[in-house]
N, C-alpha and C. Protein backbone atom coordinates (compact mmCIF):
# COMPACT_ATOMS: atom_id res chain seq x y z
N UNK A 1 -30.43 7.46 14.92
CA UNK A 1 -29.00 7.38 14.63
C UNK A 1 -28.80 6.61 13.33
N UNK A 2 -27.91 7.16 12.67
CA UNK A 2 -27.72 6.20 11.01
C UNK A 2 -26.90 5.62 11.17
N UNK A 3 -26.91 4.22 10.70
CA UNK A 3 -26.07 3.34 10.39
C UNK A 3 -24.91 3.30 9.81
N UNK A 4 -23.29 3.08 10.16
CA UNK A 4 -22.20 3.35 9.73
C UNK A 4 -22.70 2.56 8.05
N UNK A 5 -22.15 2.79 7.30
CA UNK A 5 -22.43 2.51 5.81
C UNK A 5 -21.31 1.53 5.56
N UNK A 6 -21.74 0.59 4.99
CA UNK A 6 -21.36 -0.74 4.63
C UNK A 6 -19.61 -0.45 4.70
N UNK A 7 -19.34 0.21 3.60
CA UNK A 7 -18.16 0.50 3.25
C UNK A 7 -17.06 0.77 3.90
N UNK A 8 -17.68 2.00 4.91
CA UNK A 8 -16.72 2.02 6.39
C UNK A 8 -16.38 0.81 7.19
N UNK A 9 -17.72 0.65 7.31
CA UNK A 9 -17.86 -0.91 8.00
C UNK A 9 -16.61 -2.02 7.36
N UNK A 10 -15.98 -2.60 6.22
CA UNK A 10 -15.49 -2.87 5.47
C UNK A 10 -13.99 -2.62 5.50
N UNK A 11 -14.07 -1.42 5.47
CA UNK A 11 -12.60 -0.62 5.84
C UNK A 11 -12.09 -0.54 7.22
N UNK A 12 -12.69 -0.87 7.88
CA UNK A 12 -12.35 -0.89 9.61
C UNK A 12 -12.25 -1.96 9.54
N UNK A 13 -12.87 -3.21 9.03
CA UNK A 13 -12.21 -4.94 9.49
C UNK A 13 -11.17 -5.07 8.30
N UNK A 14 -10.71 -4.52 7.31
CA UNK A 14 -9.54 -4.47 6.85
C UNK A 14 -8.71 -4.22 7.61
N UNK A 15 -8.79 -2.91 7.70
CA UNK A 15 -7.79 -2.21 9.06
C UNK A 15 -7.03 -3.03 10.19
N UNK A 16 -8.56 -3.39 11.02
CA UNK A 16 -8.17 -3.94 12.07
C UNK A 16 -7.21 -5.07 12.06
N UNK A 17 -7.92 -6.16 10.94
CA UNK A 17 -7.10 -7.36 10.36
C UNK A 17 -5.62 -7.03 10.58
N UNK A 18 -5.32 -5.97 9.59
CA UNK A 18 -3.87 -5.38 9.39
C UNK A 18 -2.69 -5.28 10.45
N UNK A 19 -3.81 -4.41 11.64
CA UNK A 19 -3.51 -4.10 12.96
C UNK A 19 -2.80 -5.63 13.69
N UNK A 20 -3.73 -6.26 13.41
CA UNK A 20 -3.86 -7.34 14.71
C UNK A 20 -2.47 -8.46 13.51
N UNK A 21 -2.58 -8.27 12.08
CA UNK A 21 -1.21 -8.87 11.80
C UNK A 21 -0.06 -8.24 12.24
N UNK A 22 0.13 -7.07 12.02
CA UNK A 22 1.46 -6.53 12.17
C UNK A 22 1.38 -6.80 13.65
N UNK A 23 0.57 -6.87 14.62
CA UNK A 23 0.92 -6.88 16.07
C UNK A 23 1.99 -7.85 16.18
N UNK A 24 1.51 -9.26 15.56
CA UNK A 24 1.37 -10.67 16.00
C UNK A 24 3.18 -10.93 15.35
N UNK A 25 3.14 -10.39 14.29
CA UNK A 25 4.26 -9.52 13.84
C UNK A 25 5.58 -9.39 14.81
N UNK A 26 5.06 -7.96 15.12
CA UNK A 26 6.01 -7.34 16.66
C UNK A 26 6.10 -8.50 17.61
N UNK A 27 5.22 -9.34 17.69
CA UNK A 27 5.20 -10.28 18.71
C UNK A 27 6.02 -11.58 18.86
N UNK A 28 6.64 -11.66 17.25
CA UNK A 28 7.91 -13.14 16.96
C UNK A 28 6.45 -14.07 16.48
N UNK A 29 5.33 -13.51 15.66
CA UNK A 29 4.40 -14.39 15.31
C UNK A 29 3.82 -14.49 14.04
N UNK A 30 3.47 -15.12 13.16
CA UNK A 30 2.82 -14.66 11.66
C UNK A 30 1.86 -15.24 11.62
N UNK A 31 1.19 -14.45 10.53
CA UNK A 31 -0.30 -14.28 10.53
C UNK A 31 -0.45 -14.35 8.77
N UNK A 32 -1.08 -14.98 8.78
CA UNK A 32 -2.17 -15.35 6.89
C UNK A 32 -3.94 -15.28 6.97
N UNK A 33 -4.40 -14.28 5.98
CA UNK A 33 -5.29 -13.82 5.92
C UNK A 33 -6.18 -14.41 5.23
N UNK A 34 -7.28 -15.43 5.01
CA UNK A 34 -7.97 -16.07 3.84
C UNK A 34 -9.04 -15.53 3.81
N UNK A 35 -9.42 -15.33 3.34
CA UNK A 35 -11.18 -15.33 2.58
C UNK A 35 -11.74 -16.94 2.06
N UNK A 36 -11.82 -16.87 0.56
CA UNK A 36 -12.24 -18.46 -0.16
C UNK A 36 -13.26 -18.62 -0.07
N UNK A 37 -14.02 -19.66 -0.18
CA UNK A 37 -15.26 -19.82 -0.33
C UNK A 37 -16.00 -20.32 1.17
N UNK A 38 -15.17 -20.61 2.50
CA UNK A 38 -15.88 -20.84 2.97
C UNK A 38 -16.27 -19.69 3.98
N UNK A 39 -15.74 -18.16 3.62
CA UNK A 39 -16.51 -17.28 4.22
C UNK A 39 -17.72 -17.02 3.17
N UNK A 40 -18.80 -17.35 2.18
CA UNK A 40 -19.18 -17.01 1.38
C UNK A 40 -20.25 -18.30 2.05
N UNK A 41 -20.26 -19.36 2.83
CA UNK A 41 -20.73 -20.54 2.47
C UNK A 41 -22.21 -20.56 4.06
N UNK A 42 -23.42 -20.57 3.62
CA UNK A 42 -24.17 -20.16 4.16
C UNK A 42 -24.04 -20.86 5.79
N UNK A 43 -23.88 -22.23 5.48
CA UNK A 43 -23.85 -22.95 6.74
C UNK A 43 -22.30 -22.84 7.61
N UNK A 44 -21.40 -22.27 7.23
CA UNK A 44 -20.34 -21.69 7.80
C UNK A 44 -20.87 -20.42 8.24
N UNK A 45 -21.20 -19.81 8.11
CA UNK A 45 -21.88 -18.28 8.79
C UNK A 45 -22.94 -18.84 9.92
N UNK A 46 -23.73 -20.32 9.76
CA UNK A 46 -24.64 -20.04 10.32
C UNK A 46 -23.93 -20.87 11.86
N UNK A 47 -23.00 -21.79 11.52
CA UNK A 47 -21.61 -22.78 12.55
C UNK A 47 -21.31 -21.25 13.36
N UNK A 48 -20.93 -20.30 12.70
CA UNK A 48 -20.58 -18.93 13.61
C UNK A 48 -21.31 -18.20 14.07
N UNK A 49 -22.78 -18.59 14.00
CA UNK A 49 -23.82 -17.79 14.57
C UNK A 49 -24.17 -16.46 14.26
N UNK A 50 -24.07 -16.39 12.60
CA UNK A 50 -24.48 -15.32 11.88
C UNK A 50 -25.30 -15.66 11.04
N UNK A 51 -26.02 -14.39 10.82
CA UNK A 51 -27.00 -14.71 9.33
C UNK A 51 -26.53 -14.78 7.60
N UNK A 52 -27.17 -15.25 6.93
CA UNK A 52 -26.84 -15.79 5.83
C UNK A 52 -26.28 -14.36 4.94
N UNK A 53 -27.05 -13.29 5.27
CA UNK A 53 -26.98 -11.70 5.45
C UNK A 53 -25.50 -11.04 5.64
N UNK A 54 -24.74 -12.06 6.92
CA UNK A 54 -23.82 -11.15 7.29
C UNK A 54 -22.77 -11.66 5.91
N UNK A 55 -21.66 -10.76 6.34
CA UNK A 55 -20.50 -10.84 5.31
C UNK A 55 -19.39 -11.22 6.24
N UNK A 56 -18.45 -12.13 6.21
CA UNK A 56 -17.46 -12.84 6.79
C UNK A 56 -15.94 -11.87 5.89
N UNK A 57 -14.95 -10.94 6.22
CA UNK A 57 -14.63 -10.77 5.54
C UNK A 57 -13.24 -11.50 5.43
N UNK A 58 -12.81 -12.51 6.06
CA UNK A 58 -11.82 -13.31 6.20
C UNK A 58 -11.49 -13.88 7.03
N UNK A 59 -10.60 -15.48 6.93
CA UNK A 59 -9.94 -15.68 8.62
C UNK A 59 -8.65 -15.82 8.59
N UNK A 60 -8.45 -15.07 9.95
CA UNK A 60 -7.19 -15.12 10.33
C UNK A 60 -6.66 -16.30 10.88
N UNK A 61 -5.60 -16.86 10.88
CA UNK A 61 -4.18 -17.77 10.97
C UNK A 61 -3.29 -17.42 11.89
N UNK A 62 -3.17 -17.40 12.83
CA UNK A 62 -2.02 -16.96 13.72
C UNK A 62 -1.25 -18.09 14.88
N UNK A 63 -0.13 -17.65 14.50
CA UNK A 63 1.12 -18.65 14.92
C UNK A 63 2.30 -18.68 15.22
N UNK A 64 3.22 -19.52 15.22
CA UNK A 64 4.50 -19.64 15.13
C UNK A 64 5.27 -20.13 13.62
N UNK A 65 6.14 -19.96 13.03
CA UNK A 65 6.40 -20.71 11.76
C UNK A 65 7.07 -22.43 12.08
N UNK A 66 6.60 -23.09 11.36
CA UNK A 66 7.08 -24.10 11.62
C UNK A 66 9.02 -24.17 10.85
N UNK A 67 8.90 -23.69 9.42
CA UNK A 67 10.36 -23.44 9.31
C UNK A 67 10.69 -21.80 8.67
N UNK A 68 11.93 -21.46 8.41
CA UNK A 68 11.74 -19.90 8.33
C UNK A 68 11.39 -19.90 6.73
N UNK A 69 10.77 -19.01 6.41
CA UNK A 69 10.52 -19.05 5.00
C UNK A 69 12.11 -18.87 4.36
N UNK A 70 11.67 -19.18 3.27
CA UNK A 70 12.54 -18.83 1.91
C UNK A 70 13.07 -17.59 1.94
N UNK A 71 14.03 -17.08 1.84
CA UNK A 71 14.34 -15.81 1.15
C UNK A 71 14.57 -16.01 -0.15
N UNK A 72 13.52 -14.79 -0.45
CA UNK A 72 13.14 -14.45 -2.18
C UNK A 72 14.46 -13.41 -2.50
N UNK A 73 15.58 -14.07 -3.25
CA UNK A 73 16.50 -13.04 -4.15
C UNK A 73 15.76 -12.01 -4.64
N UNK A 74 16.24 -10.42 -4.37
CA UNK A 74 15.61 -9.31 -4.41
C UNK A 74 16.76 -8.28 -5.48
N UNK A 75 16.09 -7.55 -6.45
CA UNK A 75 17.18 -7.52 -7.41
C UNK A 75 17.43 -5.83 -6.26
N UNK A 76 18.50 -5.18 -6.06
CA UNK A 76 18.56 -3.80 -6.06
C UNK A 76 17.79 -2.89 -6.37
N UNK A 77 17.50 -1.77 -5.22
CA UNK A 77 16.58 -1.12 -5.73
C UNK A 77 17.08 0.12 -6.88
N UNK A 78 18.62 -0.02 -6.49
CA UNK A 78 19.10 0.82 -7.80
C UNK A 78 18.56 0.25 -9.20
N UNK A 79 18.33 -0.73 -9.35
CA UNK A 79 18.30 -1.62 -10.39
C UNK A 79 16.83 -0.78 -11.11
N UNK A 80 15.61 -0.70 -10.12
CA UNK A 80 14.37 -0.18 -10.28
C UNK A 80 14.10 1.09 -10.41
N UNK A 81 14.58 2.03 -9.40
CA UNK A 81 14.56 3.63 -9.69
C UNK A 81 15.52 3.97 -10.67
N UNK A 82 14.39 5.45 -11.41
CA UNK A 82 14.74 5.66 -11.84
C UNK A 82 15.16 7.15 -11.95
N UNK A 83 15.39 8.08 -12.53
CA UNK A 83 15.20 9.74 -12.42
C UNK A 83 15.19 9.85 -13.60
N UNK A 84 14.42 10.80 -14.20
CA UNK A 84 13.98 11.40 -15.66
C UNK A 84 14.09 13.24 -15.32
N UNK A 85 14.67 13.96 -16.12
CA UNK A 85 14.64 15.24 -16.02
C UNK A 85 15.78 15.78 -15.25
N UNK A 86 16.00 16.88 -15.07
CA UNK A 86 16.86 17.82 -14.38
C UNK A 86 18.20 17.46 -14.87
């Protein structure tokens, strides 16, 4: 049997990540995605009981907000589209 190829591999814990934010999402919950250096950091892989080999491709954050974010002033999207022709 051949081995799913890195890449797929890669694209499915993107995915999933995605999945399991928007859930948490639907759920009244938010979620922040890091990478940084300490998925990269040998003795953090090895604290998780992986090899120096594996690839960590981020960690997830999941919670409640402590206050509601900011709303970012958003200009109109009339403002942005455009139509050219006809």
């Amino acid at each position: 049997m051949e081995k799913i190829p890195v890449i797929e591999q890669l694209l499915a814990a993107g995915a999933a990540a995605q999945n399991v934010m928007l859930a948490a999402l639907a759920l009244g919950f938010n979620s922040m995605w890091k990478t940084g250096a300490p998925a990269y950091d040998e003795q953090v892989k090895a604290a998780l009981g992986l090899e120096a080999k594996d690839a960590i491709v981020g960690f997830m954050y999941l919670g409640t907000d402590a206050a509601q974010p900011d709303r970012v002033a958003r200009p109109s999207w009339r403002d942005r589209v455009h139509h050219w022709g006809a």
